[in-house]
Protein backbone atom coordinates (compact mmCIF):
# COMPACT_ATOMS: atom_id res chain seq x y z
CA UNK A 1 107.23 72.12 47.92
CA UNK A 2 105.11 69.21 47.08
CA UNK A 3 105.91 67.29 50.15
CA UNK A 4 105.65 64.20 47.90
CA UNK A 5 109.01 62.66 49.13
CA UNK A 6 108.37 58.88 48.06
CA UNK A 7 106.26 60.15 44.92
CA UNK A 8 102.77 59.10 45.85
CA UNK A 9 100.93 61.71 44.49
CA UNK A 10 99.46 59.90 41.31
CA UNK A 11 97.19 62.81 40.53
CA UNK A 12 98.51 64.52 37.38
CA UNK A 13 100.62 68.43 38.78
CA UNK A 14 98.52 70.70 39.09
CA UNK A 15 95.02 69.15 39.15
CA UNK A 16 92.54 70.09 41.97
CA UNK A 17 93.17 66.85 43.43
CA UNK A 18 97.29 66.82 43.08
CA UNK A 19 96.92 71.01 45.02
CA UNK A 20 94.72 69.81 47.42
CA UNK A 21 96.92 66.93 48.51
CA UNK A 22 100.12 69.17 48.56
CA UNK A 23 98.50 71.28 50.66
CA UNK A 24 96.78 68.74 52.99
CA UNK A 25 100.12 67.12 53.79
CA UNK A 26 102.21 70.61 54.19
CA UNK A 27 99.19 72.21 56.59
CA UNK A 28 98.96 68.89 58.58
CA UNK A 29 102.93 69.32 59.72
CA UNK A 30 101.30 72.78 60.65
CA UNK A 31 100.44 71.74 64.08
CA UNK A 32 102.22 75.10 65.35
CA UNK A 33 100.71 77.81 63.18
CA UNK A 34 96.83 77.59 64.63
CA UNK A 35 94.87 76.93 67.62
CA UNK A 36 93.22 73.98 67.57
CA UNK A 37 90.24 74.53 65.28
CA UNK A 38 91.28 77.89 64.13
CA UNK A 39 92.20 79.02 60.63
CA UNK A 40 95.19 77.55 59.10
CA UNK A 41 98.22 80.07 60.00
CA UNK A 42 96.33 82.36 61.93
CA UNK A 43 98.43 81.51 64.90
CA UNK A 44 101.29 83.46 62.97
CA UNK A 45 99.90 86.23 60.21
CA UNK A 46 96.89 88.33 61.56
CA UNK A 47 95.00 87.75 58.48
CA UNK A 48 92.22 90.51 59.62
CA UNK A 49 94.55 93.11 59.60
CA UNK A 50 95.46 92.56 55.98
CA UNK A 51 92.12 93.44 53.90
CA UNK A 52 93.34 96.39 51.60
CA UNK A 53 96.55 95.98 52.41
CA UNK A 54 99.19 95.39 50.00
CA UNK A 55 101.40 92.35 50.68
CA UNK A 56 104.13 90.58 49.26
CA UNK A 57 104.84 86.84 49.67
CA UNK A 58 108.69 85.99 48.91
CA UNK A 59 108.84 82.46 47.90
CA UNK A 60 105.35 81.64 46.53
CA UNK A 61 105.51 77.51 46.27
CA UNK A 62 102.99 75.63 45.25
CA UNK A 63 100.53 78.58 46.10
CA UNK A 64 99.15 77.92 49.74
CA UNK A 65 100.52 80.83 51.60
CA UNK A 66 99.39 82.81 48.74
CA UNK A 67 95.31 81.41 48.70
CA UNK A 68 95.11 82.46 52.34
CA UNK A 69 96.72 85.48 51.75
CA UNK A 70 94.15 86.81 49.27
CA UNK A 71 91.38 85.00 51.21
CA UNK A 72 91.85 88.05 53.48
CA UNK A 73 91.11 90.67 51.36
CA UNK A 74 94.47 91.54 50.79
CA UNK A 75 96.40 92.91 47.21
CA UNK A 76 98.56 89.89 46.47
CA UNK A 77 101.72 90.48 45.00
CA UNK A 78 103.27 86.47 45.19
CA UNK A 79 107.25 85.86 43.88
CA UNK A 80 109.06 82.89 43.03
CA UNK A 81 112.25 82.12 41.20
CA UNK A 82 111.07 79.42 39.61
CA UNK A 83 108.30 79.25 36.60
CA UNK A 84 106.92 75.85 37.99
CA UNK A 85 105.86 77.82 41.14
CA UNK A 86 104.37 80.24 39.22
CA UNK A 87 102.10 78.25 37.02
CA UNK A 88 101.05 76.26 40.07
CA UNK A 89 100.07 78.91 42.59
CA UNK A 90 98.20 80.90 39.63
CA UNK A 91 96.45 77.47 39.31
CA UNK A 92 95.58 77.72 42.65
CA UNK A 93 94.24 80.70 43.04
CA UNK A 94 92.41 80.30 39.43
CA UNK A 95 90.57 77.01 41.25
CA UNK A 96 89.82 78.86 44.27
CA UNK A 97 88.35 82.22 42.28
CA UNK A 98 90.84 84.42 43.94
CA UNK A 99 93.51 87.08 42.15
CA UNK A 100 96.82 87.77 42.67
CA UNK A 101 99.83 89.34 41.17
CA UNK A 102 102.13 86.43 40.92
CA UNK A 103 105.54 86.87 38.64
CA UNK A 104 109.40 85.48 38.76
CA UNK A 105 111.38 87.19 40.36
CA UNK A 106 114.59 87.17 42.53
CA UNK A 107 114.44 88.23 46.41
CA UNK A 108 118.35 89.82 46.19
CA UNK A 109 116.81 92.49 43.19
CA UNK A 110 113.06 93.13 44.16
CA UNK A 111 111.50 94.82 41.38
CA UNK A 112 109.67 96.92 43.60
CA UNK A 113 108.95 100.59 44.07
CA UNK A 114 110.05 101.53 47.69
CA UNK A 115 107.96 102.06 50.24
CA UNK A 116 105.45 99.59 48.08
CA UNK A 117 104.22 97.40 50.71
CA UNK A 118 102.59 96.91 54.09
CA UNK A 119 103.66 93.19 54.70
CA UNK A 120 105.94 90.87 53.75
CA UNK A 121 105.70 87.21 54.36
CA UNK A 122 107.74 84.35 53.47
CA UNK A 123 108.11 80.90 54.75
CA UNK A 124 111.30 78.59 54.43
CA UNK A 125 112.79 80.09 51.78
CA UNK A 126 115.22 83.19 52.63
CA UNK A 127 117.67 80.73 53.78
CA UNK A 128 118.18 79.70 50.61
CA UNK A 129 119.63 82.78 48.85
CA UNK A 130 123.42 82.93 48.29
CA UNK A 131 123.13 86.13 49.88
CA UNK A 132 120.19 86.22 52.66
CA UNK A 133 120.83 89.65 54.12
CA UNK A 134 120.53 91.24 50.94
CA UNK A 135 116.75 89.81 50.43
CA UNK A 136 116.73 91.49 53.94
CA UNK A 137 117.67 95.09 52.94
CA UNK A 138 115.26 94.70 50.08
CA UNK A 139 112.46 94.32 52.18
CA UNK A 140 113.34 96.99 54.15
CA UNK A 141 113.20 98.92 51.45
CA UNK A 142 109.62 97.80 49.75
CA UNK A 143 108.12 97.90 52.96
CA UNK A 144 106.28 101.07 54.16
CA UNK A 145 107.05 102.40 57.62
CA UNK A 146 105.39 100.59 60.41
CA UNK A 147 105.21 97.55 57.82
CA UNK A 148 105.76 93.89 59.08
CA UNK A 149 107.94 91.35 57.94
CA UNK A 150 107.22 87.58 59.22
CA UNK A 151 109.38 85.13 57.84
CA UNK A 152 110.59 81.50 58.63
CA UNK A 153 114.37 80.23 58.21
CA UNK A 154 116.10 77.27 59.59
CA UNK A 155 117.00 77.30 63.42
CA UNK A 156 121.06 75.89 63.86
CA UNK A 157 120.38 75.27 67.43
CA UNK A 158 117.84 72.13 66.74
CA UNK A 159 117.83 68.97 67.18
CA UNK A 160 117.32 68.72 63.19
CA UNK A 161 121.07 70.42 63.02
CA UNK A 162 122.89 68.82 65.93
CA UNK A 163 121.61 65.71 66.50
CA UNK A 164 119.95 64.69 62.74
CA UNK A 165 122.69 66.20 60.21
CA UNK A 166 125.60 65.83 62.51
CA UNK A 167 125.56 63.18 65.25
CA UNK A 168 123.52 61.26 63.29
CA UNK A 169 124.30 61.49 59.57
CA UNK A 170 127.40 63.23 59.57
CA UNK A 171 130.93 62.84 58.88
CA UNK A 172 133.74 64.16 60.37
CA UNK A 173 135.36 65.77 57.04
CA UNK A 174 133.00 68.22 56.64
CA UNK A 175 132.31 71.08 59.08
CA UNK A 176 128.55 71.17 60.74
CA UNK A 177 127.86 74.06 58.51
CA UNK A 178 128.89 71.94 54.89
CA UNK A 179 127.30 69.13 56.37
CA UNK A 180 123.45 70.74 56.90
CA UNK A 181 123.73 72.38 53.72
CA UNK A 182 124.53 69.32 52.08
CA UNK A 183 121.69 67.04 53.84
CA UNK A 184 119.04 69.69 53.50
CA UNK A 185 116.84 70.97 50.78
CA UNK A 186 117.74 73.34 48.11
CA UNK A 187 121.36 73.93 46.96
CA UNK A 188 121.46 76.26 50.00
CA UNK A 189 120.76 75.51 53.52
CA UNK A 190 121.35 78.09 55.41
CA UNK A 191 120.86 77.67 59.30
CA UNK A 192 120.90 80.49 62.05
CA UNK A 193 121.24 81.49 65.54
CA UNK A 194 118.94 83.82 66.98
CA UNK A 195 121.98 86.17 67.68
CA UNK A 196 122.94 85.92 63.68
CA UNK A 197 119.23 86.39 62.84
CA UNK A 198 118.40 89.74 65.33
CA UNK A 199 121.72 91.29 63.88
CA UNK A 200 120.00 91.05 60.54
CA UNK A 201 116.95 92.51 61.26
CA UNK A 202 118.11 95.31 63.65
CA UNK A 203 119.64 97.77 61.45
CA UNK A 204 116.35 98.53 59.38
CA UNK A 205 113.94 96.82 61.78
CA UNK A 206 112.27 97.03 65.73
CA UNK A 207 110.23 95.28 67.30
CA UNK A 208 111.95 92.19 66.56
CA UNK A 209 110.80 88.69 68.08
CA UNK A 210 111.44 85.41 66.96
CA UNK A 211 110.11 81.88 68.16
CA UNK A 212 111.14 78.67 67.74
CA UNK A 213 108.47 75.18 66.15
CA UNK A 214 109.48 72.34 64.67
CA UNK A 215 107.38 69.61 62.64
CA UNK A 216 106.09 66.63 64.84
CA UNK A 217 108.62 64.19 63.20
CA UNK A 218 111.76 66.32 64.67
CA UNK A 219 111.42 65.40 67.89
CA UNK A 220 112.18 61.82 67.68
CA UNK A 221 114.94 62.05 65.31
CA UNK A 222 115.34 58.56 64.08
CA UNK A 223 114.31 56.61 59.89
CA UNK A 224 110.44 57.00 59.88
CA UNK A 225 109.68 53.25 60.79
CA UNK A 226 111.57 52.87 64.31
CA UNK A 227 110.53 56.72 64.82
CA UNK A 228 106.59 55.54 64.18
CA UNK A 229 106.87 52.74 67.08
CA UNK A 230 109.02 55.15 69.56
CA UNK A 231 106.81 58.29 69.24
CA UNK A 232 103.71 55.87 70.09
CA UNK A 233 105.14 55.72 73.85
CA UNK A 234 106.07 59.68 74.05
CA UNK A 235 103.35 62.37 74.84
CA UNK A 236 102.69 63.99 71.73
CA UNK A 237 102.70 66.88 74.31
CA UNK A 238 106.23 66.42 75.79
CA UNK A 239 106.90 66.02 71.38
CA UNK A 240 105.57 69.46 71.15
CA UNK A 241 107.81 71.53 74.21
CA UNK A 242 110.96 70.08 72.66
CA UNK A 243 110.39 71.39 69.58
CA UNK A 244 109.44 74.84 70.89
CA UNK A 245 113.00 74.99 72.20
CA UNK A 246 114.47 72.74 69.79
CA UNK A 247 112.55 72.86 66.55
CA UNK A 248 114.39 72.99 63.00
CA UNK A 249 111.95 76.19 61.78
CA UNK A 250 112.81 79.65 63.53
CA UNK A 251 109.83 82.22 63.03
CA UNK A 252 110.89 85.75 62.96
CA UNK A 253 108.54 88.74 62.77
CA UNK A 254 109.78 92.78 62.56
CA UNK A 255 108.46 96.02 62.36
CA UNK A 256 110.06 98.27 59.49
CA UNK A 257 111.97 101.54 61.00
């Protein structure tokens, strides 16, 4: 989660200048999650709502979710499987003055009361999990009645999936499923439908809608210098209704039963 894919981040991990540049270049693919001029995210988690609340982030990172999070008044409770994203979001929050329960732990075994939790957010990283609908029954079951869950995995029907990973890149000895997981990040890759992803959520959950975004570089889904000179000559505006039908990130938000 450092978005530092041709390592230019000379700043040494998890300096105020190395945090601050993670999270400059991971809000400014963002376009989607704000109004122009508007809080970071507040498109997509109703940060008033959340002072006194307690809230659980699945899948902490490098800590940005989680500093807006607690901005809001909100009791933090952040999770990560890894000890690298726990050192660096407690780092962030530790720079920023803010406090938050942040721990490893695995999203299949929450080790979590039930009922311990108004809302649960967590962004890119369900899809991961060898087993993604049992992170799903576990937040069914730390959440409180009436709790939300808002959550963002990868969308198959994208032009990331089809037209990236398999027109694109792929090869025809491995199925379109093999083939994303392979090309993606993490070791798992999972990618869903919006059928696949409502008949996850419906058995614990109502009020179930999900929306489709994408990151600006999607849409023209070419290597990054011939994409640079083609985007140039397409509305950043026709860019941005593709990838509200198209986009690679599907945004899901539920109401607990």
């Amino acid at each position: 989660m450092t978005y530092d894919w041709s390592g230019t981040i000379s700043s040494e991990p998890g300096s105020p200048e190395y945090l601050a540049e993670v999270e400059g270049r991971f809000l400014r693919e963002c376009w989607f999650a704000q109004s122009e001029g508007e809080q970071a995210f507040s498109g997509l988690i109703d940060f008033a709502s959340l002072a006194d609340k307690d809230v659980l982030e699945i899948g902490c990172g490098t800590g940005v979710h989680t500093r807006l999070l607690a901005e809001s008044g909100a009791r933090v409770t952040a999770i990560d499987l890894t000890p690298t994203a726990v050192e660096l979001t407690r780092r962030r929050l530790e720079l920023h003055g803010l406090a938050a329960d942040v721990r490893e732990a695995d999203a299949e075994r929450l080790p979590f009361e039930d009922a311990s939790f108004d809302f649960v957010w967590s962004w890119g990283v369900i899809h991961h999990s060898a087993d993604t609908s049992a992170i799903v029954r576990q937040v069914a079951r730390v959440l409180r009645p009436g709790g939300r869950f808002s959550f963002m995995v990868y969308h198959r029907s994208s032009i990331t999936y089809w037209i990236q990973y398999q027109l694109i890149r792929g090869e025809l000895r491995e199925s379109p499923a093999a083939l994303a997981n392979r090309l993606s990040d993490g070791v798992l890759a999972r990618h869903f439908t919006r059928r696949e992803l409502e008949a996850l959520l419906v058995p614990a959950f109502d009020e179930v809608e999900l929306r489709v975004m994408g990151q600006i570089g999607e849409a023209i889904p070419l290597p990054r210098r011939p994409r640079a000179r083609i985007a140039r000559l397409v509305p950043v505006s026709f860019q941005r209704t593709l990838l509200r039908r198209w986009g690679w990130f599907m945004f899901a938000t539920a109401v607990r039963r």
